[in-house]
PDB file of N, CA and C in Angstrom:
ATOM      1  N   UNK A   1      56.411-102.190 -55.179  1.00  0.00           N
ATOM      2  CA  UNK A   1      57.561-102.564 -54.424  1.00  0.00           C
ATOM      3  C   UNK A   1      58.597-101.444 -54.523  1.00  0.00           C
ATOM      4  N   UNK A   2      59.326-101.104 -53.531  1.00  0.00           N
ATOM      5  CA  UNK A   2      60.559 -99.847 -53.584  1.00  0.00           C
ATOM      6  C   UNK A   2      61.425-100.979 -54.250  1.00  0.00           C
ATOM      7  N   UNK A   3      62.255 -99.514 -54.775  1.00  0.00           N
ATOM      8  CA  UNK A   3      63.209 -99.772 -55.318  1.00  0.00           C
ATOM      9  C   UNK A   3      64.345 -99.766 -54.084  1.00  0.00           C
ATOM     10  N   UNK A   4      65.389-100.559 -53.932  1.00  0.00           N
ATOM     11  CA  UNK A   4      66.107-100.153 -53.239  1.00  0.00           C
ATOM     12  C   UNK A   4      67.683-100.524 -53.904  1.00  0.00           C
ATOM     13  N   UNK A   5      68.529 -99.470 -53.631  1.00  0.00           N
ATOM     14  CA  UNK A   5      70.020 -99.967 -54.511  1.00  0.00           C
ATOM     15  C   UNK A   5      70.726-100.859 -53.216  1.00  0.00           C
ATOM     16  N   UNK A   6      72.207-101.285 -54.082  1.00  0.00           N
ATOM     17  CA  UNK A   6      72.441-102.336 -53.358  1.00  0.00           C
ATOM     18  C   UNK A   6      73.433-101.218 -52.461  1.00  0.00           C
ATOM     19  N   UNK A   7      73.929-102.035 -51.770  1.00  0.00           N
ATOM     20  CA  UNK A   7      74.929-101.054 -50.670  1.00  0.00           C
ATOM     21  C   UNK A   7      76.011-100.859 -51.379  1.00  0.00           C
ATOM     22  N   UNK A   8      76.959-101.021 -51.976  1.00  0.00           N
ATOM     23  CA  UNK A   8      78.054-100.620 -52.942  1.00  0.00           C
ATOM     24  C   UNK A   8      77.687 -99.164 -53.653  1.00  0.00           C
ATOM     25  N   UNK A   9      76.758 -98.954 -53.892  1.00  0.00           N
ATOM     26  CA  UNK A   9      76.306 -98.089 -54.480  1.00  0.00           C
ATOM     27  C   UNK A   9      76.016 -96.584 -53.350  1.00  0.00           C
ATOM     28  N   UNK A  10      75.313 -96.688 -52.509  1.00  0.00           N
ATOM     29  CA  UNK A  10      75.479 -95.804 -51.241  1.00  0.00           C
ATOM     30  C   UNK A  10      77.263 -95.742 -50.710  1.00  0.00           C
ATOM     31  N   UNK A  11      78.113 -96.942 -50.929  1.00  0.00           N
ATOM     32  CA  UNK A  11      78.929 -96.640 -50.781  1.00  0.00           C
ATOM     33  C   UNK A  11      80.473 -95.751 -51.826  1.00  0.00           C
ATOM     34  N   UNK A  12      79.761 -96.072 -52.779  1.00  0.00           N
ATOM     35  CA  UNK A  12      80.292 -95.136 -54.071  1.00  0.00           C
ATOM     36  C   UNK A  12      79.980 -93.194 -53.735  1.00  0.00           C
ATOM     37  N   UNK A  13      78.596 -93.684 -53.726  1.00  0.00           N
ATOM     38  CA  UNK A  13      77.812 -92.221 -53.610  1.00  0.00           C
ATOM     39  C   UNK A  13      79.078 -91.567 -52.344  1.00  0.00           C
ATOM     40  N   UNK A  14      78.592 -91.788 -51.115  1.00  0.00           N
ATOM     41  CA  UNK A  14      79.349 -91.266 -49.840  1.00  0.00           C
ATOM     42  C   UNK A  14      80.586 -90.901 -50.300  1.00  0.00           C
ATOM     43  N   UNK A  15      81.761 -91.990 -50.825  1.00  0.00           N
ATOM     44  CA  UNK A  15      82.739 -91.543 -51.242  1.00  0.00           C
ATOM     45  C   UNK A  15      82.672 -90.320 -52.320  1.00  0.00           C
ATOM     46  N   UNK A  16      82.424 -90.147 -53.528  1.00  0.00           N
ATOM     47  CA  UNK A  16      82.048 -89.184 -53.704  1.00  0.00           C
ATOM     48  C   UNK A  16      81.831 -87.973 -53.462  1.00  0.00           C
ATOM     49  N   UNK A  17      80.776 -87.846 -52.674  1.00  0.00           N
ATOM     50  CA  UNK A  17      80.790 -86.292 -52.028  1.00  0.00           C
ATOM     51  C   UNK A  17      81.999 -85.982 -50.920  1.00  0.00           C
ATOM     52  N   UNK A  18      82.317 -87.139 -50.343  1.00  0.00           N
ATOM     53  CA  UNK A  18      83.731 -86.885 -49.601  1.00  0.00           C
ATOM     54  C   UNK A  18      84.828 -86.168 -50.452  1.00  0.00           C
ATOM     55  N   UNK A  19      84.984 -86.789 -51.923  1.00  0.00           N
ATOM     56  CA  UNK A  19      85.879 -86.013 -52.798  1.00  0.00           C
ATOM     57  C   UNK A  19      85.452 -85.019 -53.118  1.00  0.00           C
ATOM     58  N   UNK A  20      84.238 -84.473 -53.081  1.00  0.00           N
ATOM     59  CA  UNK A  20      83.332 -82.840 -53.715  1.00  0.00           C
ATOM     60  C   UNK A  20      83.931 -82.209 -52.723  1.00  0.00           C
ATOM     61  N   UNK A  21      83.430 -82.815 -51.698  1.00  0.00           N
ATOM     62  CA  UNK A  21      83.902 -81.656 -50.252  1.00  0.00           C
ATOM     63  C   UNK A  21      85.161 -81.523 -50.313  1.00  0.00           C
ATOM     64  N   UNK A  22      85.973 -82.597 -50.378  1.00  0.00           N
ATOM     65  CA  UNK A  22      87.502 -82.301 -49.704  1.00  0.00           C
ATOM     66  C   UNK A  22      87.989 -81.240 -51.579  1.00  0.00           C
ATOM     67  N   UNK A  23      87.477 -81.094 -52.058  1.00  0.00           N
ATOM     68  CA  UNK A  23      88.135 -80.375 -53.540  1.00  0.00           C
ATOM     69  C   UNK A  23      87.907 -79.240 -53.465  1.00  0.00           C
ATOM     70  N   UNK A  24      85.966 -78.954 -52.531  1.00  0.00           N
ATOM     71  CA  UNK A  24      85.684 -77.782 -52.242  1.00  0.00           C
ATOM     72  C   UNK A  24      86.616 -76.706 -51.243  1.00  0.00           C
ATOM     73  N   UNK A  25      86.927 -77.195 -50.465  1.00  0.00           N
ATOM     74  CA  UNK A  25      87.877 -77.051 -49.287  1.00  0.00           C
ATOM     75  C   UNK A  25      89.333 -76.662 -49.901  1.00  0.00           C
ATOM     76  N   UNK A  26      89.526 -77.288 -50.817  1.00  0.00           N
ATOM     77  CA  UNK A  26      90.647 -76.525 -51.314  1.00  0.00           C
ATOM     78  C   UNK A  26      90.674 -75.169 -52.381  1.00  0.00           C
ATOM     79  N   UNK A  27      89.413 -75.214 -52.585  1.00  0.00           N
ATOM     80  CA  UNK A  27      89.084 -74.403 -53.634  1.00  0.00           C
ATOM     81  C   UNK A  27      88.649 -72.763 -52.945  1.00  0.00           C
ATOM     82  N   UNK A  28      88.484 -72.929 -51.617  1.00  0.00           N
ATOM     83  CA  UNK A  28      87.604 -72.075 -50.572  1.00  0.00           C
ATOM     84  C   UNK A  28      88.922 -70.929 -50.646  1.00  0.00           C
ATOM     85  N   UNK A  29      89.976 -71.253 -50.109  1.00  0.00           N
ATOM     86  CA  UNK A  29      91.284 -70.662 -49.850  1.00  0.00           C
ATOM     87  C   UNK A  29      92.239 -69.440 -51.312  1.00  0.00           C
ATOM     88  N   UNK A  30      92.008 -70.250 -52.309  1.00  0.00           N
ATOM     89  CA  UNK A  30      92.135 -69.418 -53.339  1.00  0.00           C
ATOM     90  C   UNK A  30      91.034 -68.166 -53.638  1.00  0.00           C
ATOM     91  N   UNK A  31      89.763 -68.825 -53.597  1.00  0.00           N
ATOM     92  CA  UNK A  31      88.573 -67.643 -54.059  1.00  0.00           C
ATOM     93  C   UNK A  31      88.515 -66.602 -53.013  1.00  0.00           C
ATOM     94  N   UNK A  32      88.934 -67.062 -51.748  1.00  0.00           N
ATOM     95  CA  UNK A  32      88.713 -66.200 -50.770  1.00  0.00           C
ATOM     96  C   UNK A  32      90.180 -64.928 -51.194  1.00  0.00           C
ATOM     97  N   UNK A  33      91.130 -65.344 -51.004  1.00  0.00           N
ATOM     98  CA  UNK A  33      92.425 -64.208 -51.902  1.00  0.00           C
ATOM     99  C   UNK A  33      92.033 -63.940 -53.173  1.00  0.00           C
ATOM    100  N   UNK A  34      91.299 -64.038 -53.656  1.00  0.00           N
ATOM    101  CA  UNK A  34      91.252 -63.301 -54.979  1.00  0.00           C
ATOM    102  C   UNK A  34      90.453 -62.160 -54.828  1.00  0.00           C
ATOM    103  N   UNK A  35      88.785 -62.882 -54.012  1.00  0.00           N
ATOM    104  CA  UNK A  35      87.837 -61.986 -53.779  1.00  0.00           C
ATOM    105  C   UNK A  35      88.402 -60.897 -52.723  1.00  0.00           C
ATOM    106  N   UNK A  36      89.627 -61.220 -51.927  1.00  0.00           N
ATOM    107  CA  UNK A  36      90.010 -59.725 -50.829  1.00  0.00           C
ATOM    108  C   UNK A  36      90.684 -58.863 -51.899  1.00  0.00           C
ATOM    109  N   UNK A  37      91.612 -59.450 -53.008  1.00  0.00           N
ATOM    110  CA  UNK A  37      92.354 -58.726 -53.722  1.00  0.00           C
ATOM    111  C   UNK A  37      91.705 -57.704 -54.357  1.00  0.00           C
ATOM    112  N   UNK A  38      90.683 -58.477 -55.088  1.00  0.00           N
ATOM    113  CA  UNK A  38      89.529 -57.663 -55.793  1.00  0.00           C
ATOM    114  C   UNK A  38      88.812 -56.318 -55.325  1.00  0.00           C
ATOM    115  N   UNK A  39      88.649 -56.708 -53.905  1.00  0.00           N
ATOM    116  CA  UNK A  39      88.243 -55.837 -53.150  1.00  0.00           C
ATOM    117  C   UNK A  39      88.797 -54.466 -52.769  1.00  0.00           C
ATOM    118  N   UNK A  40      90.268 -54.716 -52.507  1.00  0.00           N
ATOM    119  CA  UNK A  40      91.020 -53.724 -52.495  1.00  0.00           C
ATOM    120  C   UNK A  40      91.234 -53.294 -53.798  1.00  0.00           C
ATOM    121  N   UNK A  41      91.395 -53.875 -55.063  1.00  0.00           N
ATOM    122  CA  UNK A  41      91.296 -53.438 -55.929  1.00  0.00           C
ATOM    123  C   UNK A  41      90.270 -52.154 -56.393  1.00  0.00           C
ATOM    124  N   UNK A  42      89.143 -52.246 -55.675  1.00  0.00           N
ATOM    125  CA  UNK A  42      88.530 -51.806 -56.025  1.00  0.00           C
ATOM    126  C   UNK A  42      87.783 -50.416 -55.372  1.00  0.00           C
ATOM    127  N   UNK A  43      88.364 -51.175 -54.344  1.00  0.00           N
ATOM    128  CA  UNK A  43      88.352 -49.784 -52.869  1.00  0.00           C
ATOM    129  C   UNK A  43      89.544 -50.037 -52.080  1.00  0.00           C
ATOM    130  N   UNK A  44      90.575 -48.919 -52.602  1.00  0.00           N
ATOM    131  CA  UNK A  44      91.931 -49.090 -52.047  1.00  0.00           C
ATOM    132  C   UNK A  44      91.552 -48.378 -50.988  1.00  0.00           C
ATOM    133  N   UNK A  45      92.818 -49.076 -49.431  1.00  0.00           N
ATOM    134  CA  UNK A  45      92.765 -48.711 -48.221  1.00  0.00           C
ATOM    135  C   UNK A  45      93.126 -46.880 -48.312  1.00  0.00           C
ATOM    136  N   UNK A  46      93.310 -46.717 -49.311  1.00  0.00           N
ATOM    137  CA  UNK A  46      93.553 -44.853 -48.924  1.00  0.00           C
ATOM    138  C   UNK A  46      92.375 -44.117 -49.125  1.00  0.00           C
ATOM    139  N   UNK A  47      91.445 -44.504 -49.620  1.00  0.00           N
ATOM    140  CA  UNK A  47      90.179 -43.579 -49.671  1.00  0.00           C
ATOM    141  C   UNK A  47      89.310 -44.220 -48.526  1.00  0.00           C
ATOM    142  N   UNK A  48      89.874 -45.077 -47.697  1.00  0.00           N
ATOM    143  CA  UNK A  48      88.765 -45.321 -46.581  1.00  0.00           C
ATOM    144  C   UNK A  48      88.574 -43.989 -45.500  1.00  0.00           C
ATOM    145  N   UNK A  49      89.345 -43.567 -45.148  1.00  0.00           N
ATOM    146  CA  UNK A  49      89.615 -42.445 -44.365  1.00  0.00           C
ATOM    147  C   UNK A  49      89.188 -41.256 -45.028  1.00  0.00           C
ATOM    148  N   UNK A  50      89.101 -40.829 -46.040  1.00  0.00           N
ATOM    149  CA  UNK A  50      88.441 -39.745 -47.123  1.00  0.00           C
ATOM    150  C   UNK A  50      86.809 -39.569 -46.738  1.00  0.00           C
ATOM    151  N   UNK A  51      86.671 -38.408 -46.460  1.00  0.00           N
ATOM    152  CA  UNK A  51      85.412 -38.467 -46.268  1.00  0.00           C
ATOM    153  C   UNK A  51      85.044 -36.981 -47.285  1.00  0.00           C
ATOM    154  N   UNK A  52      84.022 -37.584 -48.206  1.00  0.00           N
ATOM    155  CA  UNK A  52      83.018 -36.325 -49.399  1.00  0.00           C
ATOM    156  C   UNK A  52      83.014 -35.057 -48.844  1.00  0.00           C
ATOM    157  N   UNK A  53      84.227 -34.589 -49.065  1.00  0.00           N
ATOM    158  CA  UNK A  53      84.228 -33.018 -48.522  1.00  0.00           C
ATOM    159  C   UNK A  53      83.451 -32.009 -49.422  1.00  0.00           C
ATOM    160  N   UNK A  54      82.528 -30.994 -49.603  1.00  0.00           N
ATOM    161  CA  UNK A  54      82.053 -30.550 -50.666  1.00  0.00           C
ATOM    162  C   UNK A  54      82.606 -29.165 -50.093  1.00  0.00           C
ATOM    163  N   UNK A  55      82.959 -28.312 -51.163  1.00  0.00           N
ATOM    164  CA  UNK A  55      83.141 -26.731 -50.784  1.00  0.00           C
ATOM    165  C   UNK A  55      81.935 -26.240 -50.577  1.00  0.00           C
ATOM    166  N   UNK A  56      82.072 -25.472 -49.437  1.00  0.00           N
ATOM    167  CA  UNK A  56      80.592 -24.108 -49.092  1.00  0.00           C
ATOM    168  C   UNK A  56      80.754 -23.133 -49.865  1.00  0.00           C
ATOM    169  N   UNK A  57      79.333 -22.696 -50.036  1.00  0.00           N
ATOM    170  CA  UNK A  57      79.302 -21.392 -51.189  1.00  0.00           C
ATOM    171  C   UNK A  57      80.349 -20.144 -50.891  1.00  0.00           C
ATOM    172  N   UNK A  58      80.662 -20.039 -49.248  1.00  0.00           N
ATOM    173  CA  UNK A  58      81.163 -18.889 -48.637  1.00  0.00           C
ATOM    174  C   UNK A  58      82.865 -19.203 -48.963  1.00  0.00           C
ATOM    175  N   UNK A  59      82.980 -20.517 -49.501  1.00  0.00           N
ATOM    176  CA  UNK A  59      84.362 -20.910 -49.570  1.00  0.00           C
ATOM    177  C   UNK A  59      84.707 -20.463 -50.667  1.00  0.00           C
ATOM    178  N   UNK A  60      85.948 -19.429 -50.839  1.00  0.00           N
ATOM    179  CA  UNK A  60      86.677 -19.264 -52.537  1.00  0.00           C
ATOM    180  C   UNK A  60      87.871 -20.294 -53.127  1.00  0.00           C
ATOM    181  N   UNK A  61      87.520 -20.941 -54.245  1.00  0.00           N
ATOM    182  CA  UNK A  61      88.693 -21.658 -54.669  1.00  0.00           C
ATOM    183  C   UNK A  61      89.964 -21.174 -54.429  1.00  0.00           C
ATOM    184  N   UNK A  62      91.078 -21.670 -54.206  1.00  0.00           N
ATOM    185  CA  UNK A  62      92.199 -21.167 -54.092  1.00  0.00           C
ATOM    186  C   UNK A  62      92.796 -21.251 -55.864  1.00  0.00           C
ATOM    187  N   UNK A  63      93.321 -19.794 -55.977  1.00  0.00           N
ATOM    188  CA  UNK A  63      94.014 -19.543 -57.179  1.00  0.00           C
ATOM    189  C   UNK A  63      95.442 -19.427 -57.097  1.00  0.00           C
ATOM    190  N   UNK A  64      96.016 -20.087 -58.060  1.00  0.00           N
ATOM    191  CA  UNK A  64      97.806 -19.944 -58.287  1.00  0.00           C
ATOM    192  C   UNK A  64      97.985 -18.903 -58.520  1.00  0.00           C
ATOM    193  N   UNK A  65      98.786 -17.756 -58.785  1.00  0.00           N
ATOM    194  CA  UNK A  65      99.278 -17.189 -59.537  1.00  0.00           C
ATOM    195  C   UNK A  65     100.051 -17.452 -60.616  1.00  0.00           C
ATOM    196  N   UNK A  66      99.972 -16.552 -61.351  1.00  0.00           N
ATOM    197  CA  UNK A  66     100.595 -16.785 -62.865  1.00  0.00           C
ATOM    198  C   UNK A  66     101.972 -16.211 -62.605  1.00  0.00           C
ATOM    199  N   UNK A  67     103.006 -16.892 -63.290  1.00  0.00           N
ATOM    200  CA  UNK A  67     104.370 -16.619 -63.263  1.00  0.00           C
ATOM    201  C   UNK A  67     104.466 -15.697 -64.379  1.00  0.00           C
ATOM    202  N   UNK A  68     105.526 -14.745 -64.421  1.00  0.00           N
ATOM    203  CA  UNK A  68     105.502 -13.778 -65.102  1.00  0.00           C
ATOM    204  C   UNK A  68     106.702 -14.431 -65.677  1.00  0.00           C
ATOM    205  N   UNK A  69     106.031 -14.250 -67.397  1.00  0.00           N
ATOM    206  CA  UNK A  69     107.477 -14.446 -68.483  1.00  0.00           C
ATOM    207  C   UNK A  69     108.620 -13.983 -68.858  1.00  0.00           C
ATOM    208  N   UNK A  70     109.563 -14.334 -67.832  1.00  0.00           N
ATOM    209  CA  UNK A  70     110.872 -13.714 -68.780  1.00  0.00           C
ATOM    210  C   UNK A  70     111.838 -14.186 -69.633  1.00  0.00           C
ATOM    211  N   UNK A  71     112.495 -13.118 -70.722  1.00  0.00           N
ATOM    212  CA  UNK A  71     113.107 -13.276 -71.511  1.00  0.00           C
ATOM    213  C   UNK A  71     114.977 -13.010 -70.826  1.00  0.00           C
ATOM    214  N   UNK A  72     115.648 -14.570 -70.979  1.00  0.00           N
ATOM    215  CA  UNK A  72     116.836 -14.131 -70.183  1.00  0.00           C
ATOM    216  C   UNK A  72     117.929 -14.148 -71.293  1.00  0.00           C
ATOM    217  N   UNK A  73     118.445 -12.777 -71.511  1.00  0.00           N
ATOM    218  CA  UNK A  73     118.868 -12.214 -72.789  1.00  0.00           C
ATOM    219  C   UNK A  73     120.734 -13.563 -72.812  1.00  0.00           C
ATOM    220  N   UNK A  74     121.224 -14.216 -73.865  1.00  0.00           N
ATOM    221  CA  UNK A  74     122.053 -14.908 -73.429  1.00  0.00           C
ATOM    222  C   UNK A  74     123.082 -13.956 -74.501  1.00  0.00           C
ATOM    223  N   UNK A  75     124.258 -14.978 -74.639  1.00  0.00           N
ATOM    224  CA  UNK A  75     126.125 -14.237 -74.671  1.00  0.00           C
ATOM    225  C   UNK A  75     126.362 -14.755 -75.997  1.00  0.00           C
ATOM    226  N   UNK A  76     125.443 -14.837 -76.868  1.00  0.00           N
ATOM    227  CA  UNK A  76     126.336 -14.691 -78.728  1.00  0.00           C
ATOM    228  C   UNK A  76     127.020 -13.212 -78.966  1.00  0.00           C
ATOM    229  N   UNK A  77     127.772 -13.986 -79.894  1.00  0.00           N
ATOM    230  CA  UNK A  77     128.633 -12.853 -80.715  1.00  0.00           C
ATOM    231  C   UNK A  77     127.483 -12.038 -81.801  1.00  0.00           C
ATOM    232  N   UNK A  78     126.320 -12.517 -81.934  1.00  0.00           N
ATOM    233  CA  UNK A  78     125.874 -11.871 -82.859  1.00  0.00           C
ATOM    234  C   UNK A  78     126.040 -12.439 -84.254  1.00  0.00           C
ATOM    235  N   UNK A  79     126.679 -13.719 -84.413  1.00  0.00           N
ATOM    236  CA  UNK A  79     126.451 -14.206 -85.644  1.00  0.00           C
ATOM    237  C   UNK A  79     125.582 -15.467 -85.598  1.00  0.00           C
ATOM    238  N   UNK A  80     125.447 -15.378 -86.816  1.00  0.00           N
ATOM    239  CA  UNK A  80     124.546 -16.620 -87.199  1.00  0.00           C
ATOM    240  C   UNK A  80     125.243 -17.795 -88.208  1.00  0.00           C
ATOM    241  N   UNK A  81     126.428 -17.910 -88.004  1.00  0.00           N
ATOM    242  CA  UNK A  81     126.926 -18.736 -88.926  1.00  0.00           C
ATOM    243  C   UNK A  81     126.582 -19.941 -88.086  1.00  0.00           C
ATOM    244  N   UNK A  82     127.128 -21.353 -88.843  1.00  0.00           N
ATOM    245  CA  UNK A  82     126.954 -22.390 -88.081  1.00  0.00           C
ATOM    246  C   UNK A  82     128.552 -22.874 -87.671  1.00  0.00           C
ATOM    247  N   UNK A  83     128.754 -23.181 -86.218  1.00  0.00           N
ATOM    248  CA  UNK A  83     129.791 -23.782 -85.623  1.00  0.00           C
ATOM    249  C   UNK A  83     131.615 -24.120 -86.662  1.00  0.00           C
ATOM    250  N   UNK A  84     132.529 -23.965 -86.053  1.00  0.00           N
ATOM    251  CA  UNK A  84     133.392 -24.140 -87.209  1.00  0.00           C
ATOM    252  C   UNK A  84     133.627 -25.359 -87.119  1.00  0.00           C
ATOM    253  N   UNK A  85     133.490 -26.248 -85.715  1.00  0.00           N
ATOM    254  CA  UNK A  85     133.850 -27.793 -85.520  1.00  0.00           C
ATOM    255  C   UNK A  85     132.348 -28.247 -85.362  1.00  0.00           C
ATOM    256  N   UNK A  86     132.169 -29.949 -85.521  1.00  0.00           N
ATOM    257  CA  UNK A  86     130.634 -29.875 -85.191  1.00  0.00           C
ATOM    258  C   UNK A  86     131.628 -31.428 -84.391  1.00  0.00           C
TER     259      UNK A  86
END
């Protein structure tokens, strides 16, 4: 003989997944902003436009020049005492 449940019970069940769904549905809206955040997090909109430039062998790095050190002579008296007021 089947088993069969009573109808209260199909009607428990139904309700039920009505509350899964309607919780899911709220739950959809948050994961979805986190997962775009993430995303950009992770591939920010400024390297979309960047494209893997590699230098050619025929290409020379560009070099700075070196600043040349000078010594800019300053206005003591030539002593070395320390200050008369501090």
């Amino acid at each position: 003989m089947k088993r069969r449940y009573p109808l209260a019970v199909y009607i428990i069940l139904g309700l039920a997944l009505i509350g899964v769904a309607a919780q899911a549905a709220k739950l959809i809206v948050p994961i979805v902003v986190f997962g775009v955040i993430f995303l950009l997090y992770k591939f920010p909109p400024n390297t979309w436009g960047k494209r893997n430039r590699r230098t050619s062998g025929s290409a020379r790095p560009r070099r700075s020049k070196n600043a040349s050190f000078r010594v800019i002579d300053g206005n003591k008296d030539g002593s070395d005492e320390p200050p008369k007021y501090h």
